[in-house]
C-alpha atoms as a PDB file:
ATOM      1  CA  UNK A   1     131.144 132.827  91.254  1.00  0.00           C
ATOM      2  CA  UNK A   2     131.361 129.457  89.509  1.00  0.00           C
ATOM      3  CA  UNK A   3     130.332 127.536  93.164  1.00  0.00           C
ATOM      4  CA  UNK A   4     127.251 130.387  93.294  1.00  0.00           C
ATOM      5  CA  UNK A   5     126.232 129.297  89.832  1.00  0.00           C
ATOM      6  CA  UNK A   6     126.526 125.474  90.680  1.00  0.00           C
ATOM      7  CA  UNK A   7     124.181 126.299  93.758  1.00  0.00           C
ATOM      8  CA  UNK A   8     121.677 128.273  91.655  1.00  0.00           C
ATOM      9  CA  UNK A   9     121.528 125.682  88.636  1.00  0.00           C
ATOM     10  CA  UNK A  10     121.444 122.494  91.525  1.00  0.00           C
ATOM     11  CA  UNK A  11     119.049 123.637  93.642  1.00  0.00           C
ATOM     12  CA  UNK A  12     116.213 122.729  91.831  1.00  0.00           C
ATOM     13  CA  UNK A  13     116.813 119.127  90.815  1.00  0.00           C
ATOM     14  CA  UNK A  14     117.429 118.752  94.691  1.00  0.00           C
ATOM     15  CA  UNK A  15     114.824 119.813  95.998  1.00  0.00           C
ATOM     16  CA  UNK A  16     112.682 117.618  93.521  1.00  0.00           C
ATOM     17  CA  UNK A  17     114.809 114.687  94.884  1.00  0.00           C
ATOM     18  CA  UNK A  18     113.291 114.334  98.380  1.00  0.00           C
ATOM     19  CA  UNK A  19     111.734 110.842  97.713  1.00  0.00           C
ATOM     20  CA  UNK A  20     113.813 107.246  99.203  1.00  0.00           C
ATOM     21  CA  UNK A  21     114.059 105.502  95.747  1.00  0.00           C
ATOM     22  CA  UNK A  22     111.064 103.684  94.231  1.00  0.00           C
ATOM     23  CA  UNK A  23     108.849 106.410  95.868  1.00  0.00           C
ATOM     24  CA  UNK A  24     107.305 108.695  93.514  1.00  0.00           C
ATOM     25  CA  UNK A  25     106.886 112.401  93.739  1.00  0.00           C
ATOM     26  CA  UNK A  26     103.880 114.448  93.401  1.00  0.00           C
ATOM     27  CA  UNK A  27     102.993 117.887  94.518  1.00  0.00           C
ATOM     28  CA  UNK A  28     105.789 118.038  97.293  1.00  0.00           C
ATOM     29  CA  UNK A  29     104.293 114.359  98.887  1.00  0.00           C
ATOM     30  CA  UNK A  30     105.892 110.889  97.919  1.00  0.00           C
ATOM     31  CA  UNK A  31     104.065 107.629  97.412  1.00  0.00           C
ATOM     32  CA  UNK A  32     105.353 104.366  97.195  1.00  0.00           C
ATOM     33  CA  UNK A  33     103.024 101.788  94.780  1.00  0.00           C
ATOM     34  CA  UNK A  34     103.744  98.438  95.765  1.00  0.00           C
ATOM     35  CA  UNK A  35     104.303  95.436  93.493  1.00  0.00           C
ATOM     36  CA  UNK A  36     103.405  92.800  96.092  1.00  0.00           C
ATOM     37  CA  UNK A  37      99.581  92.214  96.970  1.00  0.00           C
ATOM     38  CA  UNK A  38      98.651  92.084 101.253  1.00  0.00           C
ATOM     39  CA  UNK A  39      95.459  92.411 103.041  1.00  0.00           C
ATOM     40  CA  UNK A  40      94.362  95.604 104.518  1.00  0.00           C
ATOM     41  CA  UNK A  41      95.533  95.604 107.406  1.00  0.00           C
ATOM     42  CA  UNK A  42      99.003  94.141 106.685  1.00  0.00           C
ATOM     43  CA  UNK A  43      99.196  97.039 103.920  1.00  0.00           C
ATOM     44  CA  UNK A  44      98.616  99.236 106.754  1.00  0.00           C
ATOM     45  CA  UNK A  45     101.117  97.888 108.924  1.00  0.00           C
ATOM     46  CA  UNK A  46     103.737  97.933 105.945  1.00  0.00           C
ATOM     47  CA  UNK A  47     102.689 101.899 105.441  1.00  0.00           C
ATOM     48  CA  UNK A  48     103.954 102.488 108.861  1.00  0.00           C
ATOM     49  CA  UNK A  49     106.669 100.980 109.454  1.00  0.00           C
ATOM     50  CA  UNK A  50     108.005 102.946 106.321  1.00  0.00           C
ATOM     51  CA  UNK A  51     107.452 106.068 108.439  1.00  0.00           C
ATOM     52  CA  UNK A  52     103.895 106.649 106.214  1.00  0.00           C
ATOM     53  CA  UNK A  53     100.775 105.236 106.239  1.00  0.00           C
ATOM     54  CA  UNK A  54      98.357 104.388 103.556  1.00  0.00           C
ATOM     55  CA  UNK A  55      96.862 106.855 101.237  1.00  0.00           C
ATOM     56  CA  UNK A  56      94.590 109.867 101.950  1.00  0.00           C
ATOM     57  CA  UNK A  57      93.026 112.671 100.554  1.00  0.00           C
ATOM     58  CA  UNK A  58      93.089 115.731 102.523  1.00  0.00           C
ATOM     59  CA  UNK A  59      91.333 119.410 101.388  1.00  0.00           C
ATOM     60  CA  UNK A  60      94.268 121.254 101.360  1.00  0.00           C
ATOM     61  CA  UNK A  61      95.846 118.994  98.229  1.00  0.00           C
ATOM     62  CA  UNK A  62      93.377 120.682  95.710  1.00  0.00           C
ATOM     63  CA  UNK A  63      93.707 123.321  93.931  1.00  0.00           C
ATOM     64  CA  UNK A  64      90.277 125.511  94.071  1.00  0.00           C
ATOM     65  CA  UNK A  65      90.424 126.288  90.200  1.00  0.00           C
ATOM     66  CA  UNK A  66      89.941 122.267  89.503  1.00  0.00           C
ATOM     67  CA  UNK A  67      87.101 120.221  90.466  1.00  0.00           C
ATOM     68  CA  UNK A  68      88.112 118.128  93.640  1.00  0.00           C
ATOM     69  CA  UNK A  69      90.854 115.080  93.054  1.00  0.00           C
ATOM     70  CA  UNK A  70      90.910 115.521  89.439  1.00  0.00           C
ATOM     71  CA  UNK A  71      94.038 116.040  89.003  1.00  0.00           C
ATOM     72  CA  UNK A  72      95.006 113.809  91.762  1.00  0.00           C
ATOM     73  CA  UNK A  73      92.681 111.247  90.350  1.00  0.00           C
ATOM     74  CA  UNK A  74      94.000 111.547  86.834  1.00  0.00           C
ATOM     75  CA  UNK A  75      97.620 111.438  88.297  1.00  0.00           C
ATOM     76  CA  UNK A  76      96.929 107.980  90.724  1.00  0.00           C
ATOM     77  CA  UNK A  77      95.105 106.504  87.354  1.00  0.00           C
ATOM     78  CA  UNK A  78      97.926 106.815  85.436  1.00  0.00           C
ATOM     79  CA  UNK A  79     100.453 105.835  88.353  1.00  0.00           C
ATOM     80  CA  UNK A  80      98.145 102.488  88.824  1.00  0.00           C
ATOM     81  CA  UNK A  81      96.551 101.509  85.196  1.00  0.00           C
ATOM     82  CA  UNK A  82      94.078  98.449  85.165  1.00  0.00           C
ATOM     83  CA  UNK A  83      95.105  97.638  89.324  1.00  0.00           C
ATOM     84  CA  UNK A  84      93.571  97.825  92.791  1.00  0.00           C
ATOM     85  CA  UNK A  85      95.473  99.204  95.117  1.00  0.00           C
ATOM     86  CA  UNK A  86      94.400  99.694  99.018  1.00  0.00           C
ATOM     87  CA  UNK A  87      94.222 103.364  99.988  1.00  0.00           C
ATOM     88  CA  UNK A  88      93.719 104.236 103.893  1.00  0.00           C
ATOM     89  CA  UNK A  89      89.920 104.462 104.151  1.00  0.00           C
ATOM     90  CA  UNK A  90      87.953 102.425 106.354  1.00  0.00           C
ATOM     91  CA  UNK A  91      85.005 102.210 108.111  1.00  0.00           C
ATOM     92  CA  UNK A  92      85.483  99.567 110.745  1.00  0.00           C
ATOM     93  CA  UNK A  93      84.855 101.252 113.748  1.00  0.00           C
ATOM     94  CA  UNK A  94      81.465 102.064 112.512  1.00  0.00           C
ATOM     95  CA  UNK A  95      79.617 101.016 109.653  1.00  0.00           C
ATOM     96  CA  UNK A  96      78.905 103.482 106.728  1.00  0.00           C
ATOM     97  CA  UNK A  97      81.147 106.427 108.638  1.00  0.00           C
ATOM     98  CA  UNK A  98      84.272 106.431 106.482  1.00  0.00           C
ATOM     99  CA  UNK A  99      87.954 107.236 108.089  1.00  0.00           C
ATOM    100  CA  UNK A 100      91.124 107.507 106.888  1.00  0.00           C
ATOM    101  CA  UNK A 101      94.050 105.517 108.743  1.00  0.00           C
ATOM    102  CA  UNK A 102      96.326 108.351 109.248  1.00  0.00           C
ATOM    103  CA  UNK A 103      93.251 110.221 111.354  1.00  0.00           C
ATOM    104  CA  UNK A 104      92.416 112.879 108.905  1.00  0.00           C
ATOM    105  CA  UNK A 105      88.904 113.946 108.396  1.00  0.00           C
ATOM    106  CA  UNK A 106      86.965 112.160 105.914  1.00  0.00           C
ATOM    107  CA  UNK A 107      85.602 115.042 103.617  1.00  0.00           C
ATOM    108  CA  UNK A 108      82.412 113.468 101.557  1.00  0.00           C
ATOM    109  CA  UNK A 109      82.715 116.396  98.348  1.00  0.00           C
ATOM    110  CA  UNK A 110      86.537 114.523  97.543  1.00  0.00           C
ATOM    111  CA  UNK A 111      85.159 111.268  97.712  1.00  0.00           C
ATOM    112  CA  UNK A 112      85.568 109.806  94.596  1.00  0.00           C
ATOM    113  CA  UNK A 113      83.005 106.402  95.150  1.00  0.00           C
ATOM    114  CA  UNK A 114      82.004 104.382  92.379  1.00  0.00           C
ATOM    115  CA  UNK A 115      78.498 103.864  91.249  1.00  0.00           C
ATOM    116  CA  UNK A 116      77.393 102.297  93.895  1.00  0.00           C
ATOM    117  CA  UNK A 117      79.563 102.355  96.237  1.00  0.00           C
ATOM    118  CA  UNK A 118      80.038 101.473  99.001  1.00  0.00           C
ATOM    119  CA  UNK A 119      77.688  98.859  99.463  1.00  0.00           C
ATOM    120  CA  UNK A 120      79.112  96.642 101.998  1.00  0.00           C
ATOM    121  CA  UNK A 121      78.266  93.787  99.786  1.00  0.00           C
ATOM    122  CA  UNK A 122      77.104  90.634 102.392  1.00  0.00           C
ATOM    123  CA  UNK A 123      77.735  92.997 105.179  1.00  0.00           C
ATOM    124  CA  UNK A 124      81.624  92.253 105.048  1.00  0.00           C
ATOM    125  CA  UNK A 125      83.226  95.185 103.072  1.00  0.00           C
ATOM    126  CA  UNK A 126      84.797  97.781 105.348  1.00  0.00           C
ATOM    127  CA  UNK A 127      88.192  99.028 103.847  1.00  0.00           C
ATOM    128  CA  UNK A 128      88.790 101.202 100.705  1.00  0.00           C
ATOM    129  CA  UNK A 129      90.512 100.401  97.246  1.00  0.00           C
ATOM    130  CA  UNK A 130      90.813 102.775  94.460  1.00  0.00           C
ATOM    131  CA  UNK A 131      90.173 100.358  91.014  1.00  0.00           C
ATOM    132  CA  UNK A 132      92.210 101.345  88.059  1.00  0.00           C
ATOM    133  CA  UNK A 133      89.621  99.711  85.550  1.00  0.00           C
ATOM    134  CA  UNK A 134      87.091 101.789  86.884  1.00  0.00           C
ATOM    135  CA  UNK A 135      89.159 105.434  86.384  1.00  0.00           C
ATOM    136  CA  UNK A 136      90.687 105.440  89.598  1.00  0.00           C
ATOM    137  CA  UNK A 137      87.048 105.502  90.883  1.00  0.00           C
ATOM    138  CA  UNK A 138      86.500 104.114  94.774  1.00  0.00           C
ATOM    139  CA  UNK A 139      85.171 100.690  96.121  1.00  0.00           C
ATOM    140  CA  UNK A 140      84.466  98.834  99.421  1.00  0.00           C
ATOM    141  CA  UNK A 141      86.154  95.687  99.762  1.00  0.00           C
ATOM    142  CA  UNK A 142      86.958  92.711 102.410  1.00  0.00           C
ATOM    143  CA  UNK A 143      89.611  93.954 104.093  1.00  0.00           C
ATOM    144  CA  UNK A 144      91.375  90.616 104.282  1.00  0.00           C
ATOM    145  CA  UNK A 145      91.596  90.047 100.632  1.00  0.00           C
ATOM    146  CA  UNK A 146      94.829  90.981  98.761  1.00  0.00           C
ATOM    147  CA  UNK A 147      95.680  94.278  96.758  1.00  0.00           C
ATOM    148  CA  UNK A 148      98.497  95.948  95.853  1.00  0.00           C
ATOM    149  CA  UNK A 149      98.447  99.301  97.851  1.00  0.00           C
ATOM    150  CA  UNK A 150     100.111 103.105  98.197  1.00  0.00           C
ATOM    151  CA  UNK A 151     101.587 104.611 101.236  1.00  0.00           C
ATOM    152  CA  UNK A 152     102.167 108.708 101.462  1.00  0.00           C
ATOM    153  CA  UNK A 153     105.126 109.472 103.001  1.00  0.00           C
ATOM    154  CA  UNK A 154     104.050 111.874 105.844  1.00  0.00           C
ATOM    155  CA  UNK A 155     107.045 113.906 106.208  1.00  0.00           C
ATOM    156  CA  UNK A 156     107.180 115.455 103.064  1.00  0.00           C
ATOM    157  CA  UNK A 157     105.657 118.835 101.523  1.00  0.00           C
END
């Protein structure tokens, strides 16, 4: 009986423990926040070789009684304060048609642009960063310049 009541009163701090340390939890997916700045594409690189890739935003993450990535948004903008951190979206196979680096659709109504944005300022921005100053709100940037970034695990949930 005591064993029983161990299992009952464990179970749920276990299952909330399925991140690797320094990953963080959130609604059954972990993300790891780097401290370190690389460009896009070495970000990316990183993301996979941890098993992951860089962050996306998929449909099925929302709940349908709160307006699209709010609650997401609110919970990367206060995982990420005043920083710019890479997220997986891209557009450099063609311009202005937006991917995300794990091949999920691209769904337009979660976007979460900027004013603005994108605007593929002197033709040479084609990878996406979510800006803390700016609410967690989306910008295009160079992809070789140097951000922090996020990678979600993709064998969780």
């Amino acid at each position: 009986m005591g064993l029983l009541c161990l299992i009952v009163f464990l179970t749920p701090f276990l299952t909330h423990q399925m991140c690797q340390p320094g990953w963080r939890q959130n609604d059954g997916k972990c993300y790891f926040f780097s401290t370190d700045t690389k460009s896009w594409f070495d970000a990316n690189n990183y993301c996979m070789e941890q098993n992951s890739h860089l962050l996306s935003i998929q449909d099925e993450e929302f709940s349908l009684t709160v307006p699209p990535c709010f609650l997401f948004q609110l919970w990367v903008r206060t995982q990420i304060g005043t920083e710019i951190y890479w997220m997986g979206l891209n557009d450099e196979i063609v311009e202005g048609v937006w991917e995300w680096s794990d091949g999920s659709p691209f769904i337009e109504y979660l976007s979460l642009w900027g004013q603005g944005q994108p605007d593929n300022w002197q033709g040479n921005e084609h990878c996406g960063e979510v800006v803390g100053y700016n609410n967690g709100h989306w910008n295009d940037e160079n992809c070789d310049s140097k951000r922090r970034y996020i990678c979600k695990h993709i064998n969780c949930k």
